[in-house]
Protein backbone atom coordinates (compact mmCIF):
# COMPACT_ATOMS: atom_id res chain seq x y z
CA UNK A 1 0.00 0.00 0.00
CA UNK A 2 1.48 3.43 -0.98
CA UNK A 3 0.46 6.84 0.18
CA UNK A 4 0.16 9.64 -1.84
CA UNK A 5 2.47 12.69 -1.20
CA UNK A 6 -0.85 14.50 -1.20
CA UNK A 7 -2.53 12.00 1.45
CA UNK A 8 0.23 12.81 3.78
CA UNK A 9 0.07 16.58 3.00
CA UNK A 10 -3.21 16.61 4.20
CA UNK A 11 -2.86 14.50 7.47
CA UNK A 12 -0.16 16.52 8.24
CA UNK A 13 -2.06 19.56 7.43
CA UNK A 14 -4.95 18.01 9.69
CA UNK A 15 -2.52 17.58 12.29
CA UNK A 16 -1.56 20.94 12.18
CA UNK A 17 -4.83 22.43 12.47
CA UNK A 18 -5.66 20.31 15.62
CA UNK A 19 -2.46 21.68 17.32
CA UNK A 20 -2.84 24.97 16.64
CA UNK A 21 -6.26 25.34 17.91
CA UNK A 22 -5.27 23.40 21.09
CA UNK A 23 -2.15 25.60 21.50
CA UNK A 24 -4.39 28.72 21.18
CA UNK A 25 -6.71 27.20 23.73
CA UNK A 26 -3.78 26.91 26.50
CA UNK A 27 -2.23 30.41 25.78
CA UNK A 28 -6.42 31.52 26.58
CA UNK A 29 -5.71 29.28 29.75
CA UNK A 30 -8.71 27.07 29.09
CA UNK A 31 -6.21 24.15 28.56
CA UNK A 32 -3.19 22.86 30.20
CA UNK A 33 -0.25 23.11 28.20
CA UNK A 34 1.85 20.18 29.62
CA UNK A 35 -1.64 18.06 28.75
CA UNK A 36 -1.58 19.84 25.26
CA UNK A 37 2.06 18.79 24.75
CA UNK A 38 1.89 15.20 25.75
CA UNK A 39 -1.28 15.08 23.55
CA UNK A 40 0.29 16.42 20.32
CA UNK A 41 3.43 14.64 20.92
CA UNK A 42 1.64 11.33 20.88
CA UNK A 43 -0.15 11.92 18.07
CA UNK A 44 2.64 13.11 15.66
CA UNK A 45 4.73 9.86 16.98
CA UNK A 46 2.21 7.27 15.93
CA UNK A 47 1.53 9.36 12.57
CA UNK A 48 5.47 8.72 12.86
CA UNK A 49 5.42 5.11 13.40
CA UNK A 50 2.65 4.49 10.53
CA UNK A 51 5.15 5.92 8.24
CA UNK A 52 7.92 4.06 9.14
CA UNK A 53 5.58 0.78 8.98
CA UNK A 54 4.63 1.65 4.92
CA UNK A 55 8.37 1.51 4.18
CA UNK A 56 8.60 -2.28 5.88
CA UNK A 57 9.53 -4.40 2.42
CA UNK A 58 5.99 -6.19 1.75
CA UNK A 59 8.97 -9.47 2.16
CA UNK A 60 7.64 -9.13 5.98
CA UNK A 61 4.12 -8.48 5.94
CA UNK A 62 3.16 -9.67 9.61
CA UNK A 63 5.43 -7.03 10.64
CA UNK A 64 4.12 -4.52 8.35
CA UNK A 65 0.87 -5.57 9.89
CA UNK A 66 1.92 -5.47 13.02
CA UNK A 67 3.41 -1.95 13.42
CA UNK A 68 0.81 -0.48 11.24
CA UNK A 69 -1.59 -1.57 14.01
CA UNK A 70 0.13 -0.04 16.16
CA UNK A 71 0.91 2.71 15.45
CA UNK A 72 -2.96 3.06 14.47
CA UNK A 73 -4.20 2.00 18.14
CA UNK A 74 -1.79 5.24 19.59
CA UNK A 75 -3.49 7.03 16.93
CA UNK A 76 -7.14 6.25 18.45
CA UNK A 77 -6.29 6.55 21.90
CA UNK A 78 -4.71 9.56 21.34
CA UNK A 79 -7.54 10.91 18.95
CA UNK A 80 -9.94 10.49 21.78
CA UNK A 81 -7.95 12.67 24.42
CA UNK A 82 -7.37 14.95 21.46
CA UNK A 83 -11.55 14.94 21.38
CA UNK A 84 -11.62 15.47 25.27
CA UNK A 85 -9.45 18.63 25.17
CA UNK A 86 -11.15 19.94 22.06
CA UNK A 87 -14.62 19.91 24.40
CA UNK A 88 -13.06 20.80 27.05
CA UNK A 89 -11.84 23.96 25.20
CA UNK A 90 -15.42 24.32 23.50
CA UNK A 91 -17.02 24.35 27.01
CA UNK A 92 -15.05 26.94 28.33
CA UNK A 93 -16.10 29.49 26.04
């Protein structure tokens, strides 16, 4: 499976976007920025990690597999604490 240059443009565009609205939400103080850190840090590692799981030679597809799975399980728990700060930034007006 090969990604697009465009594909990953746009994810890392998408990325973007999420950080800087949670970065503007801690410098209004409705968000921690240590939580914001650890958040966006973990998020641009397994985006990381994917990457570096399309370049495994398709010779070794069970660890393809493997680390793409992993890297997307990081991805959804970290999408969900992403999703907690984003409403708890919402809710604070």
């Amino acid at each position: 499976m090969r990604f697009s240059a465009n594909a990953c443009e746009r994810t890392i565009m998408e990325i973007s976007v999420i950080e800087l609205v949670l970065r503007h939400a801690a410098q209004r103080g409705v968000l921690d920025a240590d939580d914001v850190n650890v958040a966006m840090d973990r998020m641009w590692g397994a985006r990381a990690t994917f990457l570096e799981a399309t370049k495994i030679p398709q010779t070794r597809p069970q660890q393809k597999e493997s680390k793409m799975a992993e890297a997307l399980e990081e991805f959804n728990e970290v999408s969900m604490d992403v999703v907690s700060l984003l409403n708890s930034a919402a809710s604070s007006g």
